[in-house]
Protein backbone atom coordinates (compact mmCIF):
# COMPACT_ATOMS: atom_id res chain seq x y z
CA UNK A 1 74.54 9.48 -120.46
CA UNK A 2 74.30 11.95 -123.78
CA UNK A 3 71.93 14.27 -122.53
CA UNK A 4 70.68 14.02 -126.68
CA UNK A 5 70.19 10.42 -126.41
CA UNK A 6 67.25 8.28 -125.07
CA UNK A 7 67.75 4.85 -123.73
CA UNK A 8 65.77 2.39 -125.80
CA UNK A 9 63.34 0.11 -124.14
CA UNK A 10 62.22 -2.90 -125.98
CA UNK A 11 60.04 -5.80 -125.42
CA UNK A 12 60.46 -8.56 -127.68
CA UNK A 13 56.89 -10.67 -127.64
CA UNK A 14 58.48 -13.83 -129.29
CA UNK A 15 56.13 -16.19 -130.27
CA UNK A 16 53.18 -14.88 -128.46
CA UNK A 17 50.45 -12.20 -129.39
CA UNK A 18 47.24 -12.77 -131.87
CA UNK A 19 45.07 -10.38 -132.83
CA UNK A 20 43.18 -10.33 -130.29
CA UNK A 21 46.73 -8.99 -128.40
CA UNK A 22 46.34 -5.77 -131.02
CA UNK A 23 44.52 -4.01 -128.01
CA UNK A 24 47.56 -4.44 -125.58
CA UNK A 25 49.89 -2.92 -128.48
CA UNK A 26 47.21 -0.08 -129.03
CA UNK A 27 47.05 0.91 -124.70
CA UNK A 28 50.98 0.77 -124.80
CA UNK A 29 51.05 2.81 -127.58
CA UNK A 30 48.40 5.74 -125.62
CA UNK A 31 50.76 5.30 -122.82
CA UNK A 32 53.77 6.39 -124.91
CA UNK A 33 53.29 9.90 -123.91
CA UNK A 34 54.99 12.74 -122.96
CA UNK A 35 56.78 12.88 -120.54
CA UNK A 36 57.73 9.22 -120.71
CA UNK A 37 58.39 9.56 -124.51
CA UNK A 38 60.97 12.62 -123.66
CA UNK A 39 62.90 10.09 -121.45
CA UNK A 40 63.22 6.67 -123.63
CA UNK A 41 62.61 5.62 -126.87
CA UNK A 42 59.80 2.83 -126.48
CA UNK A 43 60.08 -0.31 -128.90
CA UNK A 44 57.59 -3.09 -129.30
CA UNK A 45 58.74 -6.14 -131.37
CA UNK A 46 55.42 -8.37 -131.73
CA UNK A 47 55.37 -11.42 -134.23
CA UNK A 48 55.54 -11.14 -137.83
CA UNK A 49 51.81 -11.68 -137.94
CA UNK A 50 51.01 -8.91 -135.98
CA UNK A 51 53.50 -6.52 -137.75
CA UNK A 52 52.01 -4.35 -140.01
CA UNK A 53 48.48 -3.89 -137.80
CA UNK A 54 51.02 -2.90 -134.98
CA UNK A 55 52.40 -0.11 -136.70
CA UNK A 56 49.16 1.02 -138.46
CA UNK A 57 47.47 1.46 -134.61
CA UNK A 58 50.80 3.14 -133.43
CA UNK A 59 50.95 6.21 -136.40
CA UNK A 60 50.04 8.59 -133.65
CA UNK A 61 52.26 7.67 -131.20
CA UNK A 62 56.21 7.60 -130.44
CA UNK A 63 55.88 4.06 -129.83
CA UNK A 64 58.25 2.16 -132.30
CA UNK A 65 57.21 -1.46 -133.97
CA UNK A 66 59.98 -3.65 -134.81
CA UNK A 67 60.49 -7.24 -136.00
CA UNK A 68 61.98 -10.32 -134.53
CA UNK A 69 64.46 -11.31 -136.95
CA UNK A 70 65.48 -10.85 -140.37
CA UNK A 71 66.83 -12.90 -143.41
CA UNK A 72 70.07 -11.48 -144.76
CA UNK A 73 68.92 -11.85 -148.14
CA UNK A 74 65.84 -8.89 -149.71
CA UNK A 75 64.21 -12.13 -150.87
CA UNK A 76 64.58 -15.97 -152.06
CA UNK A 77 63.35 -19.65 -151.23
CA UNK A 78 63.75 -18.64 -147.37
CA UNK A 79 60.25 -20.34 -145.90
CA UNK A 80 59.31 -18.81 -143.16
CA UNK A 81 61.89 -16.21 -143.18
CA UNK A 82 61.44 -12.46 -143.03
CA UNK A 83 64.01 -9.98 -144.85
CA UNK A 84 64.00 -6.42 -144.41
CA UNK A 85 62.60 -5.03 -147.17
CA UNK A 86 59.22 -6.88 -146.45
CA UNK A 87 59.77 -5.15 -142.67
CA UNK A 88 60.13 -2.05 -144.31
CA UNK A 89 57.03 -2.69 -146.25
CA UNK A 90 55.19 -3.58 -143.08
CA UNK A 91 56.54 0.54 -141.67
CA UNK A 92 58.65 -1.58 -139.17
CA UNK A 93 61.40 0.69 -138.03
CA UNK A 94 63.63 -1.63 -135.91
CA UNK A 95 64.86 -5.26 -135.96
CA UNK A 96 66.70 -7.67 -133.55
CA UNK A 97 69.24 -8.67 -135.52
CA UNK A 98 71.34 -11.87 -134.41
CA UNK A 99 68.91 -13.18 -131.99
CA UNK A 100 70.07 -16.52 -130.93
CA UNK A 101 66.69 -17.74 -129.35
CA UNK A 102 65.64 -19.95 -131.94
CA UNK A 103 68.87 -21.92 -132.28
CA UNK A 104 68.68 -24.66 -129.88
CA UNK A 105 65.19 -25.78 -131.73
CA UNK A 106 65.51 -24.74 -135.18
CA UNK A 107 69.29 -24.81 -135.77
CA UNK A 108 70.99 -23.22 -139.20
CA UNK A 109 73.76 -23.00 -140.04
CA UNK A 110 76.91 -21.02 -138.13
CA UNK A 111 77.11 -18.57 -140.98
CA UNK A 112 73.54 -17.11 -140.97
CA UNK A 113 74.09 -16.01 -137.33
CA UNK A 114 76.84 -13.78 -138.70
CA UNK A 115 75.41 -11.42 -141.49
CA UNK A 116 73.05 -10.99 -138.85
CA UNK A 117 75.00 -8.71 -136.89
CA UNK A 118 75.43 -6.48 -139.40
CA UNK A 119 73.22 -3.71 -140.77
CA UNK A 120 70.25 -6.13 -142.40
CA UNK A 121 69.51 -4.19 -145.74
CA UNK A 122 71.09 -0.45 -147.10
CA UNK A 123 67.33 0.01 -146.57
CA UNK A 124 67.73 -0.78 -143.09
């Protein structure tokens, strides 16, 4: 390994996490210390709901906030969807792009999947 480069651990939350979860986020985020933070780069991706109070508790602290998912498109008649400008908005830094998870309940079609993989926004 790049002696430069820090492996990135993430932890997705999916569709779990209320507010009342916000104190988890905040004692990950005082554990996100040197020396740990010197070794990896620390990622939390909690649910759109939680988003933007996730990243205000973490301003202090390397620990990253990230979303679940993004829409391909910066806006539009997407219900439900999220796009990366409105991540952005939220001072979300990261975003699983691609993530197959919700397919076998929610299916869409074949060719959302692939802009996915791509870099989301030229803001992202």
């Amino acid at each position: 390994m790049t002696p430069d480069v820090r492996p990135l651990v993430a932890g997705n939350w999916k569709m779990n996490g209320m507010r009342a979860s916000l104190d988890q986020i905040k004692a990950i985020a005082e554990g996100v210390r040197p020396p740990l933070a010197d070794k990896v780069q620390a990622l939390i991706c909690p649910p759109a709901t939680l988003l933007y109070v996730a990243t205000a508790l973490c301003t202090d602290s390397p620990l990253a906030i990230g979303a679940q998912d993004c829409h391909q498109n910066p806006s539009g008649a997407h219900t439900g969807d999220i796009s990366a400008e409105m991540i952005a908005d939220c001072f979300g830094t990261y975003v699983i792009v691609g993530h197959p998870s919700g397919a076998p309940t929610m299916p869409k079609p074949t060719i959302w999947f692939a802009p996915r993989r791509r870099r989301p926004s030229p803001q992202g």
